[in-house]
PDB file of N, CA and C in Angstrom:
ATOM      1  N   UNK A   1       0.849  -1.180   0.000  1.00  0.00           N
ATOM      2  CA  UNK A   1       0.000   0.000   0.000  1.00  0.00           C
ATOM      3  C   UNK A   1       0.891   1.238   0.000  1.00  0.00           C
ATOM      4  N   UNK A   2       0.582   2.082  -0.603  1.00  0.00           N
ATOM      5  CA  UNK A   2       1.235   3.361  -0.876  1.00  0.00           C
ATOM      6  C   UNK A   2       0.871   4.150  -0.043  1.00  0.00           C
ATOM      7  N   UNK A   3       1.208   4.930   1.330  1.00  0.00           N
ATOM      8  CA  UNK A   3       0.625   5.250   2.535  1.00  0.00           C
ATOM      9  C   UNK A   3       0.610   6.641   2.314  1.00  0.00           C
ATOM     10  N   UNK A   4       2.185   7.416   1.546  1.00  0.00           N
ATOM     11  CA  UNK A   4       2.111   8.845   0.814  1.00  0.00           C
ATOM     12  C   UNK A   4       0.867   8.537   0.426  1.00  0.00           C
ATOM     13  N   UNK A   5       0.541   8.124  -1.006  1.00  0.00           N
ATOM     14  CA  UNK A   5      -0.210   8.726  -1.801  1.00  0.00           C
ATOM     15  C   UNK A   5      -1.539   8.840  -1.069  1.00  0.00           C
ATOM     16  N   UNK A   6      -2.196   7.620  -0.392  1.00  0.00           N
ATOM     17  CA  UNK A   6      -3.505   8.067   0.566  1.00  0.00           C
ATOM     18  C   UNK A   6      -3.182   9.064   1.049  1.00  0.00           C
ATOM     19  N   UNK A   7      -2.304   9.211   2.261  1.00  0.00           N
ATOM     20  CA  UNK A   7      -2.464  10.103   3.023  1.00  0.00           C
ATOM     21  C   UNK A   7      -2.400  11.562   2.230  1.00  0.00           C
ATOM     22  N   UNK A   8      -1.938  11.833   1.492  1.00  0.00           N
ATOM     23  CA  UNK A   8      -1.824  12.898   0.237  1.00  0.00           C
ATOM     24  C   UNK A   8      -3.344  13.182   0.153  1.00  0.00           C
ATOM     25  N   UNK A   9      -3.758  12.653  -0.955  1.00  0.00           N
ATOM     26  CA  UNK A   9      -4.918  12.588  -0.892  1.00  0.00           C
ATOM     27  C   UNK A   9      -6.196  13.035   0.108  1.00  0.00           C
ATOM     28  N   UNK A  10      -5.982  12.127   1.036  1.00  0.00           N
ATOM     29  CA  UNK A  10      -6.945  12.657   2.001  1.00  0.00           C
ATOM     30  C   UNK A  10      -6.780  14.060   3.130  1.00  0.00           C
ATOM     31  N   UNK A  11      -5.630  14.404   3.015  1.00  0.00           N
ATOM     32  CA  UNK A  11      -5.188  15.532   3.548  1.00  0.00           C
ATOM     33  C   UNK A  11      -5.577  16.955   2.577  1.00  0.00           C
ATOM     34  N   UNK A  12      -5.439  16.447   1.365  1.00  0.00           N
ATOM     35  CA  UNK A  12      -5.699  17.450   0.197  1.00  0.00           C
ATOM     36  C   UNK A  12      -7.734  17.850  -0.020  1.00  0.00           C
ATOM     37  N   UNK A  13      -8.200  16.783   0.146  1.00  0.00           N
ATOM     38  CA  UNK A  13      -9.467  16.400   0.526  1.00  0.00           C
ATOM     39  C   UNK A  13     -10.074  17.200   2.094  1.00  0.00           C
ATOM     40  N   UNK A  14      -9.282  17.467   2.940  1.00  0.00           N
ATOM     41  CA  UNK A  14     -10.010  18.200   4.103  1.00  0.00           C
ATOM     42  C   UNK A  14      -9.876  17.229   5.495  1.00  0.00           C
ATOM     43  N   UNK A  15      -9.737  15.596   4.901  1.00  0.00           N
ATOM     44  CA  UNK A  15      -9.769  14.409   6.136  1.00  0.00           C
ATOM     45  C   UNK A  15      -8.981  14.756   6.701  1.00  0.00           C
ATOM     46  N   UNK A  16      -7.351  14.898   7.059  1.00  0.00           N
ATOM     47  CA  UNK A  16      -6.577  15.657   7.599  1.00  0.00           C
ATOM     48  C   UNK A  16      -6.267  16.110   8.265  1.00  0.00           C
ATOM     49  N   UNK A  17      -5.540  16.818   9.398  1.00  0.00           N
ATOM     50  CA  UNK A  17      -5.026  18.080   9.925  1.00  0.00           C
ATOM     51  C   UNK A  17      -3.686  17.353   9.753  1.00  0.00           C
ATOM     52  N   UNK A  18      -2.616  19.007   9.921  1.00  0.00           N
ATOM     53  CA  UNK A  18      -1.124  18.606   9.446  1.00  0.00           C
ATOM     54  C   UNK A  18      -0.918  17.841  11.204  1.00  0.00           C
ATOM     55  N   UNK A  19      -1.756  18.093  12.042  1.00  0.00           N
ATOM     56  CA  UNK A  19      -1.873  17.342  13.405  1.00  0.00           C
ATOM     57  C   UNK A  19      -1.474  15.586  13.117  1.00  0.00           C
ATOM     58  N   UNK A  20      -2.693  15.462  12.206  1.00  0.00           N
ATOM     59  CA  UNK A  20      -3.152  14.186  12.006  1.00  0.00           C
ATOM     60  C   UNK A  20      -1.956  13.456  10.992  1.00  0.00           C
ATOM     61  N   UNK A  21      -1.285  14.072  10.449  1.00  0.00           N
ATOM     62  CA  UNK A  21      -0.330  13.615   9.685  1.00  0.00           C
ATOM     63  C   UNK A  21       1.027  13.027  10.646  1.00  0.00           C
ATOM     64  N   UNK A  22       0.892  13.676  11.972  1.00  0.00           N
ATOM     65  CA  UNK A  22       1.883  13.042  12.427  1.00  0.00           C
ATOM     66  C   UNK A  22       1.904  11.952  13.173  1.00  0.00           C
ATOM     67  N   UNK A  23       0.666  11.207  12.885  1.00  0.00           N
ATOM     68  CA  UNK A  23       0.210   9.753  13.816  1.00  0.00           C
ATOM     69  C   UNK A  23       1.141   9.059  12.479  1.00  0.00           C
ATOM     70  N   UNK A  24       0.427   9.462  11.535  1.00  0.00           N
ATOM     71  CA  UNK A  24       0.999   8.563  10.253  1.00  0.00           C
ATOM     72  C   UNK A  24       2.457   8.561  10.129  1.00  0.00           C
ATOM     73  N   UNK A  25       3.193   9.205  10.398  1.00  0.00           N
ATOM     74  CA  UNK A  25       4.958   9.523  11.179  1.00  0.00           C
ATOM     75  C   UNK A  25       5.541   8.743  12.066  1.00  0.00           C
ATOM     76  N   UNK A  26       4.710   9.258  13.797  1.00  0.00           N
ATOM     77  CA  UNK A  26       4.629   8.226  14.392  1.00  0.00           C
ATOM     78  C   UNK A  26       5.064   6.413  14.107  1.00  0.00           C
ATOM     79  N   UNK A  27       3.671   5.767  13.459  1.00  0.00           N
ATOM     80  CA  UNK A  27       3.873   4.209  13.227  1.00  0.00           C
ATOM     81  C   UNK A  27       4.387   4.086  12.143  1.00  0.00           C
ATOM     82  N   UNK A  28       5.213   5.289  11.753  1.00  0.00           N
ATOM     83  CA  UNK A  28       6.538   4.799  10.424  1.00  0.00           C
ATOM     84  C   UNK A  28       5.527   4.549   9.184  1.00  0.00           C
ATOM     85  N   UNK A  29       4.156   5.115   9.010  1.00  0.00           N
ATOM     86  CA  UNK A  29       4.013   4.889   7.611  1.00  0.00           C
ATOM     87  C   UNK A  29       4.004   5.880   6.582  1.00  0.00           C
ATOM     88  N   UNK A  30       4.811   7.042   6.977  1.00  0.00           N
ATOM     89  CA  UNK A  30       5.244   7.885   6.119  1.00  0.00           C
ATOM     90  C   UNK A  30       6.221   8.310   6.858  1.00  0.00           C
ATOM     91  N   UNK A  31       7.304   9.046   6.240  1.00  0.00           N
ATOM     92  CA  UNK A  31       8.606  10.087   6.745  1.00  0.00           C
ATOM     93  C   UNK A  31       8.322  11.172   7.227  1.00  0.00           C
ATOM     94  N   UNK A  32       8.621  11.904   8.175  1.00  0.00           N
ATOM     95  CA  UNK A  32       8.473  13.470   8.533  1.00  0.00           C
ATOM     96  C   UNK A  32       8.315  13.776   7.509  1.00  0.00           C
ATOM     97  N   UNK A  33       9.595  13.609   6.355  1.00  0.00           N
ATOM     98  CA  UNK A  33      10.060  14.785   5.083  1.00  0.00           C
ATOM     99  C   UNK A  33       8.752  14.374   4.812  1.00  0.00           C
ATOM    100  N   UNK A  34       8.190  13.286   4.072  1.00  0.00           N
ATOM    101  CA  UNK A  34       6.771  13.125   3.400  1.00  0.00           C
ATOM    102  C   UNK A  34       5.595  14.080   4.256  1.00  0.00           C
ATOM    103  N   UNK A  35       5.604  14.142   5.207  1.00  0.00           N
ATOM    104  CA  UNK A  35       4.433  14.550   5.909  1.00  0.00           C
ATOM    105  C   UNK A  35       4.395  16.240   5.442  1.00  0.00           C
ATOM    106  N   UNK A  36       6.125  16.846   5.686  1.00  0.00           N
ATOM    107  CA  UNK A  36       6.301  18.184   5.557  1.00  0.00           C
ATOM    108  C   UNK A  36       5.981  18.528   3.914  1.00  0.00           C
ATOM    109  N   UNK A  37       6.462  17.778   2.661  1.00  0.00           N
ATOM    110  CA  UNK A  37       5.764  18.153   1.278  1.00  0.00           C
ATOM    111  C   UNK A  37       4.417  18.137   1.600  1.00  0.00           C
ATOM    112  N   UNK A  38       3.728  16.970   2.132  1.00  0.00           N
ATOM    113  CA  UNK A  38       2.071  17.652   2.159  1.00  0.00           C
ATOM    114  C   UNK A  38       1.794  18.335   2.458  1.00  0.00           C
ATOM    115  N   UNK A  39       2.155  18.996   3.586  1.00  0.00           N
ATOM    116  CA  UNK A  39       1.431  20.372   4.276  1.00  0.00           C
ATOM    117  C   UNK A  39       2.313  21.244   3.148  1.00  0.00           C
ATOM    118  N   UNK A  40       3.613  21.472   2.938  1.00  0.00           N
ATOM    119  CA  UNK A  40       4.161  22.309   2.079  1.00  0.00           C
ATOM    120  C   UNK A  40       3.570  22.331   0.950  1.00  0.00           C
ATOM    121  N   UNK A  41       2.534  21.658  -0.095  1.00  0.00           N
ATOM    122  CA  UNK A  41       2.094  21.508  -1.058  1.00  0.00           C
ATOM    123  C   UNK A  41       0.455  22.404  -1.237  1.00  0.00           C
ATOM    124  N   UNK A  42      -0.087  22.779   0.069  1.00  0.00           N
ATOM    125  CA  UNK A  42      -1.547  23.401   0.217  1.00  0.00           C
ATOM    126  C   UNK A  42      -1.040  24.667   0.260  1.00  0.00           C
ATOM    127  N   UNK A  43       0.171  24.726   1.453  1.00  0.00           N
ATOM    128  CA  UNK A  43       0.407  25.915   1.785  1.00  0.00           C
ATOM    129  C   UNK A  43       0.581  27.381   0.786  1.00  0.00           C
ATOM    130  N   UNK A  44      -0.133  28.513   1.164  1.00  0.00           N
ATOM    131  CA  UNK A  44      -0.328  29.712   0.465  1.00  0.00           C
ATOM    132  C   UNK A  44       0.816  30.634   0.417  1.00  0.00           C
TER     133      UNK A  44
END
């Protein structure tokens, strides 16, 4: 399973908070760096 691309996705979608991105960090199924392009990718 590709855990970026969901979590991408559903973060881009509203499911999310950059909060919530760091559970997915946490149990190692994405990288900090991955977590930081998502939020870096909305950001204005």
């Amino acid at each position: 399973m590709n855990w970026y691309a969901l979590v991408k996705r559903y973060f881009d979608a509203g499911l999310y908070t950059g909060e919530q991105l760091q559970v997915f960090v946490t149990t190692k199924k994405i990288t900090d760096k991955q977590a930081k392009e998502i939020t870096k990718a909305t950001a204005v």
